[in-house]
Protein backbone atom coordinates (compact mmCIF):
# COMPACT_ATOMS: atom_id res chain seq x y z
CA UNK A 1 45.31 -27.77 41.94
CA UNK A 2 44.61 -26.83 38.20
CA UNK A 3 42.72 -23.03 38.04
CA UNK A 4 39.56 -23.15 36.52
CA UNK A 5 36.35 -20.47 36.22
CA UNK A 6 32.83 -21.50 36.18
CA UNK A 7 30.42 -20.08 33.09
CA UNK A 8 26.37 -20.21 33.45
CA UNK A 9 23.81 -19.07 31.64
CA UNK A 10 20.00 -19.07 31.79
CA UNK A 11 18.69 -17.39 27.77
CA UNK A 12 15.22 -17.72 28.47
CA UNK A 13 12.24 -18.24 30.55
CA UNK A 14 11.40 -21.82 29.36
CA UNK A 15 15.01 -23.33 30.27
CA UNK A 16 13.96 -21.49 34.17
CA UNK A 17 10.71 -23.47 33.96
CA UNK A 18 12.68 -26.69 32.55
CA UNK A 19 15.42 -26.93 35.23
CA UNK A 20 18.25 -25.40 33.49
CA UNK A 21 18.44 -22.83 36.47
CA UNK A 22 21.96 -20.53 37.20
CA UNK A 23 21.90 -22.42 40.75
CA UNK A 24 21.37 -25.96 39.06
CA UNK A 25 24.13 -25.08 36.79
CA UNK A 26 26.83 -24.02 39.55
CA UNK A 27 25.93 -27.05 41.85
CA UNK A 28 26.44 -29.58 38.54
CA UNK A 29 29.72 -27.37 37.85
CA UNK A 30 31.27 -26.84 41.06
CA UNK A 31 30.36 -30.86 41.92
CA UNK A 32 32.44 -31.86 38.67
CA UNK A 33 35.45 -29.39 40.19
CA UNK A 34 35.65 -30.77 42.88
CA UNK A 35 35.52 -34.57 41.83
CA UNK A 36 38.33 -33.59 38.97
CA UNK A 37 40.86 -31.51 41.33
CA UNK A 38 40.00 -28.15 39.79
CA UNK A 39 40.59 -25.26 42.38
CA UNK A 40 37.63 -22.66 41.07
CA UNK A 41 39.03 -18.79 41.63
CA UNK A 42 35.78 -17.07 39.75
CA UNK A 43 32.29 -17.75 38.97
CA UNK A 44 30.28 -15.77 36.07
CA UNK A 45 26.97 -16.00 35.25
CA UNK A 46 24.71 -14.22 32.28
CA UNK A 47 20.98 -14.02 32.92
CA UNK A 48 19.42 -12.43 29.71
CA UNK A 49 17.95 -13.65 26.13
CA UNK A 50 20.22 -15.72 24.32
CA UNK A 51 19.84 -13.17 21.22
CA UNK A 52 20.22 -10.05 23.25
CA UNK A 53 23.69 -7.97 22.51
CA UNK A 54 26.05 -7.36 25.55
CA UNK A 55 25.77 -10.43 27.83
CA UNK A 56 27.88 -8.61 30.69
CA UNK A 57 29.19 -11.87 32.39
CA UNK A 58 30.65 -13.17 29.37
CA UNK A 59 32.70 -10.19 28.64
CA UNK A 60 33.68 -10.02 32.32
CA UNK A 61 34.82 -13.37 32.09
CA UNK A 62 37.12 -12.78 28.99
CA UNK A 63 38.38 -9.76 30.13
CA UNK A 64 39.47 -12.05 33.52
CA UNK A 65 40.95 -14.67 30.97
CA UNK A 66 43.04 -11.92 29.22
CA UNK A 67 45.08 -10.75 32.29
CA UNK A 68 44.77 -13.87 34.43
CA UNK A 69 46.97 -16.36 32.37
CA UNK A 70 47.13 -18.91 35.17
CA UNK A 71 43.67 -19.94 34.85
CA UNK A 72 43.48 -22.48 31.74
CA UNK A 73 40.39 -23.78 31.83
CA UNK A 74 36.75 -22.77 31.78
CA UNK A 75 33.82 -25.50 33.17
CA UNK A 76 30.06 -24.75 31.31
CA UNK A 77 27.04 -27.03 31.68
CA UNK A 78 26.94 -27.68 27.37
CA UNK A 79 28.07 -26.00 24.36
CA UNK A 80 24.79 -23.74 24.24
CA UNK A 81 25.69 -22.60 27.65
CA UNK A 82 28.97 -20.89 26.43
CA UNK A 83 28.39 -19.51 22.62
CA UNK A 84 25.89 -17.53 21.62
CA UNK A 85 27.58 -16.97 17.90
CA UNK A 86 30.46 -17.90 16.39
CA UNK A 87 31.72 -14.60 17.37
CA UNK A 88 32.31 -16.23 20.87
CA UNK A 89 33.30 -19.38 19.65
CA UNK A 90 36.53 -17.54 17.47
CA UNK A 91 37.55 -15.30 21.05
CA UNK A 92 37.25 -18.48 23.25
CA UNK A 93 39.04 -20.12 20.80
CA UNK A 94 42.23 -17.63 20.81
CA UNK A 95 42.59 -17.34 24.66
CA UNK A 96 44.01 -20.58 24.29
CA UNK A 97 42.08 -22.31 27.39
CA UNK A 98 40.94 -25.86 27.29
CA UNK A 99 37.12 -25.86 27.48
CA UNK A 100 35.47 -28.35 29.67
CA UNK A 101 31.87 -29.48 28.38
CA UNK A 102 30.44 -31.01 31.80
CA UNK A 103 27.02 -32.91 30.49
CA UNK A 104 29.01 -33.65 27.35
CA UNK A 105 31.82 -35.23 28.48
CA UNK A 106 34.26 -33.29 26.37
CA UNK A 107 36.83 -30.76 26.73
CA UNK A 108 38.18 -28.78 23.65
CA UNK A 109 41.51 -27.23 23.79
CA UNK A 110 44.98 -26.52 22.17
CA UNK A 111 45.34 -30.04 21.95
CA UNK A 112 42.36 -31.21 20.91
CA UNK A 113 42.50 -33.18 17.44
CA UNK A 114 40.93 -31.35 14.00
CA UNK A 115 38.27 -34.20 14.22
CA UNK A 116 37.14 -32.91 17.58
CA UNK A 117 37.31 -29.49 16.64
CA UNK A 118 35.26 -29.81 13.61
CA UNK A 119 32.57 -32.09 15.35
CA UNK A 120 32.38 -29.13 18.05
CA UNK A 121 32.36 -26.56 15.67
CA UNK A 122 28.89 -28.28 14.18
CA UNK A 123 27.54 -28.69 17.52
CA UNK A 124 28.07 -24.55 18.00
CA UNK A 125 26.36 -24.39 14.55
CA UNK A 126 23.09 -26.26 15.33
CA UNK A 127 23.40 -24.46 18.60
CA UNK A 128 22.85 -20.71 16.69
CA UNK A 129 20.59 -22.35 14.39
CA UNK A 130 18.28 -23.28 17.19
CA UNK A 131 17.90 -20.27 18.72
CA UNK A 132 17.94 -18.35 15.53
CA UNK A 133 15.21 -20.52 14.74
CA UNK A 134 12.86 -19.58 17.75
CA UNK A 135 13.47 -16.19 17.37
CA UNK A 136 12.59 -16.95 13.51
CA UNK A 137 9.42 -18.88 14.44
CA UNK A 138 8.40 -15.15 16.83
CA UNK A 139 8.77 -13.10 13.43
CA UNK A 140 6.59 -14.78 11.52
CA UNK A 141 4.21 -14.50 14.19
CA UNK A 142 4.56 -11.22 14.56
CA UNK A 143 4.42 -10.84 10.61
CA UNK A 144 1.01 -13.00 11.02
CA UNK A 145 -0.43 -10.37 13.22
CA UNK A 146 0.30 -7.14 10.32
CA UNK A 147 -0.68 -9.16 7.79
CA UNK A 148 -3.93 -10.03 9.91
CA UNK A 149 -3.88 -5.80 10.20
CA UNK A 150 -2.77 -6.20 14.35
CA UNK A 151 0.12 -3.87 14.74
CA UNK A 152 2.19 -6.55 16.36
CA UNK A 153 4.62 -3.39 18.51
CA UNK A 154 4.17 -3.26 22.10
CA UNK A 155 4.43 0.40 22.25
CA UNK A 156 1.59 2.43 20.11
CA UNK A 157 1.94 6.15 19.24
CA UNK A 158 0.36 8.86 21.43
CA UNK A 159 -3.33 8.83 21.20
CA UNK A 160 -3.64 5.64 21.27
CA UNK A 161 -3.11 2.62 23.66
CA UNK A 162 -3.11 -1.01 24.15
CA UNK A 163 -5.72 -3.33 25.66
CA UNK A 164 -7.23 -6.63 25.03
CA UNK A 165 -9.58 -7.32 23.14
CA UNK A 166 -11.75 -10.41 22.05
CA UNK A 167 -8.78 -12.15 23.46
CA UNK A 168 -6.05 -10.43 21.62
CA UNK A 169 -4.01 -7.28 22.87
CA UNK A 170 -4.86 -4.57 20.23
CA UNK A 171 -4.46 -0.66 19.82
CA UNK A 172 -7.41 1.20 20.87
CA UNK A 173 -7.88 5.55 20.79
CA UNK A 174 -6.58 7.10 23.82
CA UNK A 175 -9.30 9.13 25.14
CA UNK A 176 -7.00 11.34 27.19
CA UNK A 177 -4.52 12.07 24.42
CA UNK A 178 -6.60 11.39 21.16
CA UNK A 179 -7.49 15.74 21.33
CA UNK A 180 -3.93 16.78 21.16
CA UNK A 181 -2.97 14.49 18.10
CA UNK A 182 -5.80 15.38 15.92
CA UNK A 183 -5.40 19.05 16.35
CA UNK A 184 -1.74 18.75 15.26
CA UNK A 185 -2.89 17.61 12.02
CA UNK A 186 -5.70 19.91 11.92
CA UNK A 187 -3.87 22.82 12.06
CA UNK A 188 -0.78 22.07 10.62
CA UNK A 189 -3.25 20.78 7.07
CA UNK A 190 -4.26 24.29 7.09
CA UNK A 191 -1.16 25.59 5.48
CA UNK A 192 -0.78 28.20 8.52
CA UNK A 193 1.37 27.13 10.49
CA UNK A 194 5.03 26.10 10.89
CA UNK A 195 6.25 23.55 13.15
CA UNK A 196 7.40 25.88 15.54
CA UNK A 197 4.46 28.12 15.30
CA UNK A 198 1.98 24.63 15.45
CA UNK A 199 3.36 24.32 18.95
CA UNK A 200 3.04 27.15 20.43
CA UNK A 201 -0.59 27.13 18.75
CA UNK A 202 -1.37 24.01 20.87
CA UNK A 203 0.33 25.04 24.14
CA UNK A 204 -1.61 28.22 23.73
CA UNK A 205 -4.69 26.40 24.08
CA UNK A 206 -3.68 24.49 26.77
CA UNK A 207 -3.24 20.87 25.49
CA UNK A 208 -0.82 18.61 27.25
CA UNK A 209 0.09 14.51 26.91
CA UNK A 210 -1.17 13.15 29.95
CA UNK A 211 -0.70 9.51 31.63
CA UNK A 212 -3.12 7.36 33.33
CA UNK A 213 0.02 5.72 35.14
CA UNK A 214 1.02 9.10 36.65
CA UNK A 215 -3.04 10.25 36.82
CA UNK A 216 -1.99 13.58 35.50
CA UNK A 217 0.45 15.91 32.80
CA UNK A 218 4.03 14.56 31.46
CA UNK A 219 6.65 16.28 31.89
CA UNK A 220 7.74 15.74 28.14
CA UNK A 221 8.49 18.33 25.73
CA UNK A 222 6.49 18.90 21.81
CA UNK A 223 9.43 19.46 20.01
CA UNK A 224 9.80 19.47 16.05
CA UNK A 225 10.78 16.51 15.85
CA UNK A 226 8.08 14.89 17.81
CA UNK A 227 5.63 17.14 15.98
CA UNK A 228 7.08 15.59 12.84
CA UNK A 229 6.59 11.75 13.42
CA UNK A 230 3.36 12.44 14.83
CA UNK A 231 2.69 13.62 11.27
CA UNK A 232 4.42 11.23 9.04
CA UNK A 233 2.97 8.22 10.93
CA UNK A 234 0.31 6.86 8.74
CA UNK A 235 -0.91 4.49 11.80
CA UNK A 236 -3.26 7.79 12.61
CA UNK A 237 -4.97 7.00 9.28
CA UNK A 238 -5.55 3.51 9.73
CA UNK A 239 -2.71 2.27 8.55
CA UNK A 240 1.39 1.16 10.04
CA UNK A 241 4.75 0.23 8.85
CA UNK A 242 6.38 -2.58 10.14
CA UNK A 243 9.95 -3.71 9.20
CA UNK A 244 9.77 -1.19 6.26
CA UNK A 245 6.33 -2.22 4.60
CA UNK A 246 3.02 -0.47 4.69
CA UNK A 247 0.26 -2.43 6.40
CA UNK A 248 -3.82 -1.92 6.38
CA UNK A 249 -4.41 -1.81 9.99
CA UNK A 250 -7.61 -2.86 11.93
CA UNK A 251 -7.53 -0.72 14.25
CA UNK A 252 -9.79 2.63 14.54
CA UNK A 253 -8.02 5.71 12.35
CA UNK A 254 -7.89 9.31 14.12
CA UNK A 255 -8.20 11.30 11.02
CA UNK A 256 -9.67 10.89 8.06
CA UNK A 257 -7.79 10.19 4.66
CA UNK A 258 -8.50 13.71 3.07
CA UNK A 259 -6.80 15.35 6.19
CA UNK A 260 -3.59 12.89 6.27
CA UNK A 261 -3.04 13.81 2.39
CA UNK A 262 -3.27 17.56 3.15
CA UNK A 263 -0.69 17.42 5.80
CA UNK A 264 1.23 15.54 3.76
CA UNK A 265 0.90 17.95 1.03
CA UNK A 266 2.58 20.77 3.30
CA UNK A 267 5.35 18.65 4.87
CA UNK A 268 6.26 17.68 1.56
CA UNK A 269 6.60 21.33 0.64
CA UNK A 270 9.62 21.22 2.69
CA UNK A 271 11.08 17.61 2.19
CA UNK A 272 9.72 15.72 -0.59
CA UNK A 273 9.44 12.36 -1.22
CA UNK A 274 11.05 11.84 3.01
CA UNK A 275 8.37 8.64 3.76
CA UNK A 276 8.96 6.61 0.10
CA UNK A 277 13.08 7.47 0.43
CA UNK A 278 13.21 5.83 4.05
CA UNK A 279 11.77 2.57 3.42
CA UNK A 280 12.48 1.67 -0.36
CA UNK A 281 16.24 0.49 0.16
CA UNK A 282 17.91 -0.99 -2.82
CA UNK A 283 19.04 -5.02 -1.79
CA UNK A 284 22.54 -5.41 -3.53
CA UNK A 285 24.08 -9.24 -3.82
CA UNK A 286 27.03 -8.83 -2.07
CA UNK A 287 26.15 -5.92 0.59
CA UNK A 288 26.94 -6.09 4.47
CA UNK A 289 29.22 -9.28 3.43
CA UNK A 290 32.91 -7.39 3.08
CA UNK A 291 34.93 -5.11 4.90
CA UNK A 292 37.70 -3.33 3.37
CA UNK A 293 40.96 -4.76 3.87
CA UNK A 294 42.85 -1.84 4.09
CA UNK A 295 41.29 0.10 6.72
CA UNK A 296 39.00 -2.29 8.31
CA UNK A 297 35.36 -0.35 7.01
CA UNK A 298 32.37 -1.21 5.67
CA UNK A 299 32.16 -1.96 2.12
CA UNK A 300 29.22 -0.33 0.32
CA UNK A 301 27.27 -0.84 -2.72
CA UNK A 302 26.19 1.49 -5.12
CA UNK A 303 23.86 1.27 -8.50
CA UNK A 304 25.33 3.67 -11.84
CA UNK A 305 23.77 4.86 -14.39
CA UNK A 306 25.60 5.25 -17.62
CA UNK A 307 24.65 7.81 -20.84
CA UNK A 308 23.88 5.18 -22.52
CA UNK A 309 20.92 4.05 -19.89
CA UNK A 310 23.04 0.63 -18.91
CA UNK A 311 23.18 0.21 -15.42
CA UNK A 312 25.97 -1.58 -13.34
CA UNK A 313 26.84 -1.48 -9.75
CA UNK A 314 29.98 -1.41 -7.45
CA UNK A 315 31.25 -1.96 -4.75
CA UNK A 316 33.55 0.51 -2.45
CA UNK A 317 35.25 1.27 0.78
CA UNK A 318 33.28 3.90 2.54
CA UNK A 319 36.33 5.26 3.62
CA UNK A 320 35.04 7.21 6.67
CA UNK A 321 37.49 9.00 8.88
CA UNK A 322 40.80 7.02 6.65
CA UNK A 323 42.47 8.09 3.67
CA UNK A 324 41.93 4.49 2.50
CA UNK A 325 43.79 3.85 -1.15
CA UNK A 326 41.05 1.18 -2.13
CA UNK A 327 39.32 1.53 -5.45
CA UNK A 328 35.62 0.29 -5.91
CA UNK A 329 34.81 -3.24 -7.52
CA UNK A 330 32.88 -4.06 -10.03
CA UNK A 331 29.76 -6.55 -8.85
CA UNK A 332 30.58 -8.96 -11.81
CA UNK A 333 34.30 -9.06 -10.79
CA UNK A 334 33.48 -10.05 -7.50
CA UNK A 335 31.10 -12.36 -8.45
CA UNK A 336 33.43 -14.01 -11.02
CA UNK A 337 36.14 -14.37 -8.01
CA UNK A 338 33.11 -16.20 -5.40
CA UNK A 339 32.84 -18.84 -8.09
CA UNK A 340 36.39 -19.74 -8.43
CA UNK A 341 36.76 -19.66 -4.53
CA UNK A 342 34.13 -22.06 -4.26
CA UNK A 343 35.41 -24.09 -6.87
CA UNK A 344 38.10 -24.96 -4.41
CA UNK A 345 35.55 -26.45 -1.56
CA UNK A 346 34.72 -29.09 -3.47
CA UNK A 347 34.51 -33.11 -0.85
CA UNK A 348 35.65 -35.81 -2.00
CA UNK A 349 32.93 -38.35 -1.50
CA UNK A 350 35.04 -40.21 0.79
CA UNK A 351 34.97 -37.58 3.08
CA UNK A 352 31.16 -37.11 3.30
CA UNK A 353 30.97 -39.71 6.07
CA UNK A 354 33.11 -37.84 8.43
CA UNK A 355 30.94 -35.01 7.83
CA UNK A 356 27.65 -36.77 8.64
CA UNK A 357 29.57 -38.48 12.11
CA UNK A 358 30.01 -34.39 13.19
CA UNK A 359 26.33 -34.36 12.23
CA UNK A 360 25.11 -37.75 14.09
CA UNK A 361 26.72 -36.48 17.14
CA UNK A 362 25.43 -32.83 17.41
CA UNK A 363 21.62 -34.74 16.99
CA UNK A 364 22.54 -36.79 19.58
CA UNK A 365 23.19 -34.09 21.96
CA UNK A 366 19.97 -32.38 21.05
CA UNK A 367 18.11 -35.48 21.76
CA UNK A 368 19.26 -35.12 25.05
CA UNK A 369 18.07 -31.53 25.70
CA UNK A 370 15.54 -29.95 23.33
CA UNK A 371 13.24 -33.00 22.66
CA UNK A 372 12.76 -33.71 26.57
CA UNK A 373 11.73 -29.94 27.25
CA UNK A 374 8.99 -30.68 24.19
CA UNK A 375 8.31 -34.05 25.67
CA UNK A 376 7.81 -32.77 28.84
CA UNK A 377 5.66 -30.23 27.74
CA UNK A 378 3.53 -32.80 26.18
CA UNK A 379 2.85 -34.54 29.06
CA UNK A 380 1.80 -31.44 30.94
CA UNK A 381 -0.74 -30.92 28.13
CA UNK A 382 -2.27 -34.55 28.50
CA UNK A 383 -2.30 -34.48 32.60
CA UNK A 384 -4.25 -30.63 31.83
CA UNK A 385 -6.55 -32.50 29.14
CA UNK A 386 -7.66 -35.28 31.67
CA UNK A 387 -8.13 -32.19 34.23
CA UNK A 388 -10.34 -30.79 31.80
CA UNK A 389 -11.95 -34.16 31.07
CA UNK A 390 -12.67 -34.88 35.23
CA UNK A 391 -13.72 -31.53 35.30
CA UNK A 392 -16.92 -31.23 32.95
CA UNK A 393 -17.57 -34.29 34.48
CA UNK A 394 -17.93 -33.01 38.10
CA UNK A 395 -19.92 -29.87 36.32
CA UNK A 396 -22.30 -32.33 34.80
CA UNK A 397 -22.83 -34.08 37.52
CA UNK A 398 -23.23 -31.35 40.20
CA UNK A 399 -20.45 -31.66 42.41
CA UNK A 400 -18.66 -28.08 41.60
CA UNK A 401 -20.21 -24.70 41.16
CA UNK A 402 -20.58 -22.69 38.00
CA UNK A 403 -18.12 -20.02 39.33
CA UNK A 404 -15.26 -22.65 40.12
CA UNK A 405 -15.57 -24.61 36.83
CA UNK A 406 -15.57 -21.43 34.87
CA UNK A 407 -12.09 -20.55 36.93
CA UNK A 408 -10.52 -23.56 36.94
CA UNK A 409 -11.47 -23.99 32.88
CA UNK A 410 -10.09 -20.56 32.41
CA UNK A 411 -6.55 -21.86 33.72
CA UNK A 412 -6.49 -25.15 32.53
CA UNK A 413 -7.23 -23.96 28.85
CA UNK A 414 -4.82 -20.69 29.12
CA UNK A 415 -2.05 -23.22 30.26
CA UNK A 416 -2.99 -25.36 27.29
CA UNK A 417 -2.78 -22.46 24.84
CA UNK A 418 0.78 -21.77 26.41
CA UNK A 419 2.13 -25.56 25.70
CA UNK A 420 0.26 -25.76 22.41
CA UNK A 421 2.45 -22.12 21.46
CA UNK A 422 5.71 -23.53 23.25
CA UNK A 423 5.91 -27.11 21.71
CA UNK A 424 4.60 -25.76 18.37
CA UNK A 425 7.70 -23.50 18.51
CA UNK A 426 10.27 -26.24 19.58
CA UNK A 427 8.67 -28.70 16.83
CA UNK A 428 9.34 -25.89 13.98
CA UNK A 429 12.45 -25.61 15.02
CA UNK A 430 13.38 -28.96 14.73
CA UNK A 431 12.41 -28.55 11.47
CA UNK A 432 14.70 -25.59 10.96
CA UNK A 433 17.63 -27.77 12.94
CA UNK A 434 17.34 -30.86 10.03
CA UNK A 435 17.04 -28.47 7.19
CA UNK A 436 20.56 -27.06 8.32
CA UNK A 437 21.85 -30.23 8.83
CA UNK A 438 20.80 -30.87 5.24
CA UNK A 439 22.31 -27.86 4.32
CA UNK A 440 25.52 -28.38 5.66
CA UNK A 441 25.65 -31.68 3.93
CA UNK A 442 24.78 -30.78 0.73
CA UNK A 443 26.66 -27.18 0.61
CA UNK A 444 29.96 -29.54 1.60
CA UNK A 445 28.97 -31.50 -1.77
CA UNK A 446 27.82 -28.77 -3.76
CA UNK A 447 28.51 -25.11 -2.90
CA UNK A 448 30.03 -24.38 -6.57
CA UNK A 449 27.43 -25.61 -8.49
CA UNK A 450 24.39 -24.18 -5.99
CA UNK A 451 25.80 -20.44 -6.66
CA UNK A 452 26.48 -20.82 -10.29
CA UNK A 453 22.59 -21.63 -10.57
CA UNK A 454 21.18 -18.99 -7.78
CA UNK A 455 19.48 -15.69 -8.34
CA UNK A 456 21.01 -12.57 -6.49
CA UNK A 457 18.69 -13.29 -3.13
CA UNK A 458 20.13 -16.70 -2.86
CA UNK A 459 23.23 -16.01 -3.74
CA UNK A 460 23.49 -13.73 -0.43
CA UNK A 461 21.74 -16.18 1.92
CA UNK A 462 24.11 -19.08 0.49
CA UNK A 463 27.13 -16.81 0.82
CA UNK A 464 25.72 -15.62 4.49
CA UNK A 465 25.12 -19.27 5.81
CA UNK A 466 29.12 -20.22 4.36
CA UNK A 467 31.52 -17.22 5.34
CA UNK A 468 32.14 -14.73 8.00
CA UNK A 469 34.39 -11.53 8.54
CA UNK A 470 35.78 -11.79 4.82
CA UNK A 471 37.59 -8.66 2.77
CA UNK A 472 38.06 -6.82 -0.42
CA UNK A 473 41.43 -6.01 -1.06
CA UNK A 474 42.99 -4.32 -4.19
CA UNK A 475 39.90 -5.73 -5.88
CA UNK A 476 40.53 -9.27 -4.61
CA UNK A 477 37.84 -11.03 -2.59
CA UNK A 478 39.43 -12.87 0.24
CA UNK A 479 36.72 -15.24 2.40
CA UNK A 480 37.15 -16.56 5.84
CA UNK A 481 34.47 -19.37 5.88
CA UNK A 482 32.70 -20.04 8.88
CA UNK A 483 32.48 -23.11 11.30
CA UNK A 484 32.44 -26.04 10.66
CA UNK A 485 33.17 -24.63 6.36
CA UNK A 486 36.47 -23.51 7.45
CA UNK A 487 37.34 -27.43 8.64
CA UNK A 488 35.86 -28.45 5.57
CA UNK A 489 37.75 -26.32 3.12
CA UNK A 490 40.88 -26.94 4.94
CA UNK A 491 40.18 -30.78 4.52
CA UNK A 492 39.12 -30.09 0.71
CA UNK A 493 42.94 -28.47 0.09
CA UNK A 494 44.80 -31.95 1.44
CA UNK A 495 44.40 -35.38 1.37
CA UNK A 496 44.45 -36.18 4.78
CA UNK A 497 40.76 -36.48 5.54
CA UNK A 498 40.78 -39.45 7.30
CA UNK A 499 43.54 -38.91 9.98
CA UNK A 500 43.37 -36.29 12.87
CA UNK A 501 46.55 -33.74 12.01
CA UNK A 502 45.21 -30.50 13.43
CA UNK A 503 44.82 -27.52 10.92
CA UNK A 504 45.17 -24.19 11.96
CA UNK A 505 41.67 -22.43 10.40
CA UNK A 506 42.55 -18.59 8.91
């Protein structure tokens, strides 16, 4: 019998809910082995967020692959069961075993034909996309909340605590702890004190953290450091940062204003200018896209000033731990190079069709999975709504009492929030999954012309969305395009788009 491992993965608590359990996943999995005369010798299984890093299964599983080369095959529920990235995609890829795509009725392998490949690579693209796009959709809610003034963290510094409030979870002052942080910044305004000498001032008059979980002291340290970000963190004034930008919080300030500036004024004695330096970062076109191809590290960016006042910047190996030869670039170089590389990923138009089949069939396989979680969803919402209906009717009339109406409202309309937030989610994304299949569409068509026209900001997000793991090398810029790109440019260098000869990507 042919070897073959079983893969399943559960990335969230919605697919639990929705029937995409680990058990319903083996049972589906080891049904099709059977029924296809595979012998199964190991099952893994991943139970964590689809964006977390690490999935422990998965790297069991191709550490198994790498020493067991008598197992050639690998049987997963659906492409977004397997790859998470196209990190995953690119090592499944070179351990050279034939993937088996159970509800899709597909296997991908060595032998599988570039038209195959490139129509799978798509599908692992709108994969990402989707669940970059509902982790998208929880940033901007969580970007709604600071720029509502909620400090949308779920841990809050000492003195302070969370609890709800008019129906939203907000910080409130910490009544047990609220003593020790606004002596800190009493004393230390004063000019008196030293960090070191500060604590021993405030174990000297017996102040400690305390918990209400352990009902009594913490066994946790003031140390200068701690001391430090107590002070710098403007939250005890009334205000927070959050993904480096200063917010106006709504919650109630500590201190005042006047004695934040003043022990400001004396930390800043010692390290000026520490809070601006942090969180003012310079964004640079081309940054966190290369690695140096001589010694494999990061290439950096940096902004000179010349005599004259002109300013230019560069690009350079960072060189840490090598004695890497490579000499930096200038930005314009680079950019000169990106426009002649994309000159050469130009589609013919006869070949947009075979790009929008890859396209028609990834949609189709979403229609099969993410619009009936939404649908079902909405017909939990109208079955609640009619609950809701029967029930003010049975208030009105007298059949219930106050106390289980309120209740029963109480769930019906929390469970109605929840399915408004969850199919809201799953319809923005949607909207995020057609605008990337737009995109891939029209970047095919028009990559060249769409940088030549961009600003610096969408230069980087076009070049982000197109390649992946490219170098600088003796001041050459040499790109690796990502999937499904890499098919594309391939196809774009011969004339051969309409047959299957497999290409070998770089």
């Amino acid at each position: 019998m042919k070897k073959a491992i079983i893969y399943v993965r559960v990335s969230s608590k919605e697919q639990k809910q929705e029937g995409y359990s680990i058990p319903a996943q083996k049972r589906l999995l080891r049904e099709y082995a059977r029924a296809n005369g595979f012998k199964v010798v190991r099952e893994f299984e991943d139970n964590e967020t689809a964006k977390q890093a690490g999935r422990s299964g998965f790297g069991k599983m191709i550490e198994y692959l790498k020493h067991s080369k008598s197992v050639q095959a690998i049987l997963v529920e659906k492409t977004d069961r397997l790859y998470r990235n196209f990190k995953d995609y690119v090592t499944i890829d070179e351990l050279k075993v034939t993937v088996f795509l159970v509800k899709e009725n597909e296997k991908i392998g060595e032998d599988a034909s570039s038209h195959q490949k490139f129509m799978h690579g798509i599908k692992v693209l709108m994969a990402k996309n989707f669940i970059d796009n509902l982790s998208e959709e929880t940033r901007k809610g969580l970007k709604q909340k600071a720029d509502s003034g909620i400090y949308p963290c779920s841990r809050v510094p000492l003195g302070y605590k969370l609890e709800k409030k008019d129906g939203k979870i907000m910080p409130v002052i910490d009544e047990e702890n609220k003593e020790i942080v606004m002596r800190i910044f009493e004393y230390y305004a004063t000019g008196l004190y030293s960090l070191d000498s500060l604590i021993q001032k405030i174990k000297e008059e017996g102040l400690f953290i305390t918990s209400s979980l352990t009902r009594g002291m913490v066994a946790k340290k003031l140390t200068r450091s701690v001391v430090q970000r107590i002070l710098r963190n403007p939250f005890y004034c009334g205000e927070f940062l959050w993904n480096g930008k200063l917010y106006k919080g709504i919650h109630t300030p500590l201190i005042n204003n006047d004695l934040w500036n003043k022990a400001q004024e004396q930390l800043d004695r010692h390290r000026q200018g520490e809070l601006s330096s942090k969180y003012n970062v310079i964004q640079f076109t081309f940054k966190g896209l290369f690695t140096c191809g001589e010694c494999g590290r990061t290439i950096t960016a940096e902004r000179k000033i010349k005599p004259s006042g002109k300013e230019y910047v560069y690009y350079r190996c960072t060189k840490f731990g090598t004695q890497c030869s490579q000499k930096p670039v200038n930005e314009k170089n680079i950019d000169k190079q990106i426009i002649e590389i994309l000159g050469n990923l130009e589609v013919p138009q006869n070949a947009i069709s075979y790009i929008t089949e890859g396209l028609k069939q990834s949609l189709y396989l979403k229609r099969d999975t993410e619009d009936k979680i939404r649908e079902k969803s909405e017909m939990e919402k109208r079955k609640l709504q009619k609950r809701l209906d029967a029930l003010y009717e049975d208030k009105l009339d007298n059949n219930i009492s106050q106390e289980f109406y309120d209740h029963k409202f109480e769930e019906y309309s929390n469970r109605v929030e929840e399915l408004d937030d969850k199919i809201s989610r799953y319809t923005k994304a949607d909207l995020g999954y057609y605008d990337l299949g737009s995109k891939v569409l029209e970047l095919a068509k028009n990559a060249y012309s769409l940088y030549k026209k961009a600003n610096s900001e969408e230069k980087r997000e076009l070049l982000g969305f197109l390649l992946s793991d490219s170098v600088i090398k003796d001041g050459k810029v040499l790109v690796s395009y990502k999937k499904p790109f890499n098919k594309i440019y391939q196809r774009a260098q011969c004339s051969d788009w309409g047959g299957y000869r497999d290409l070998n990507p770089r």
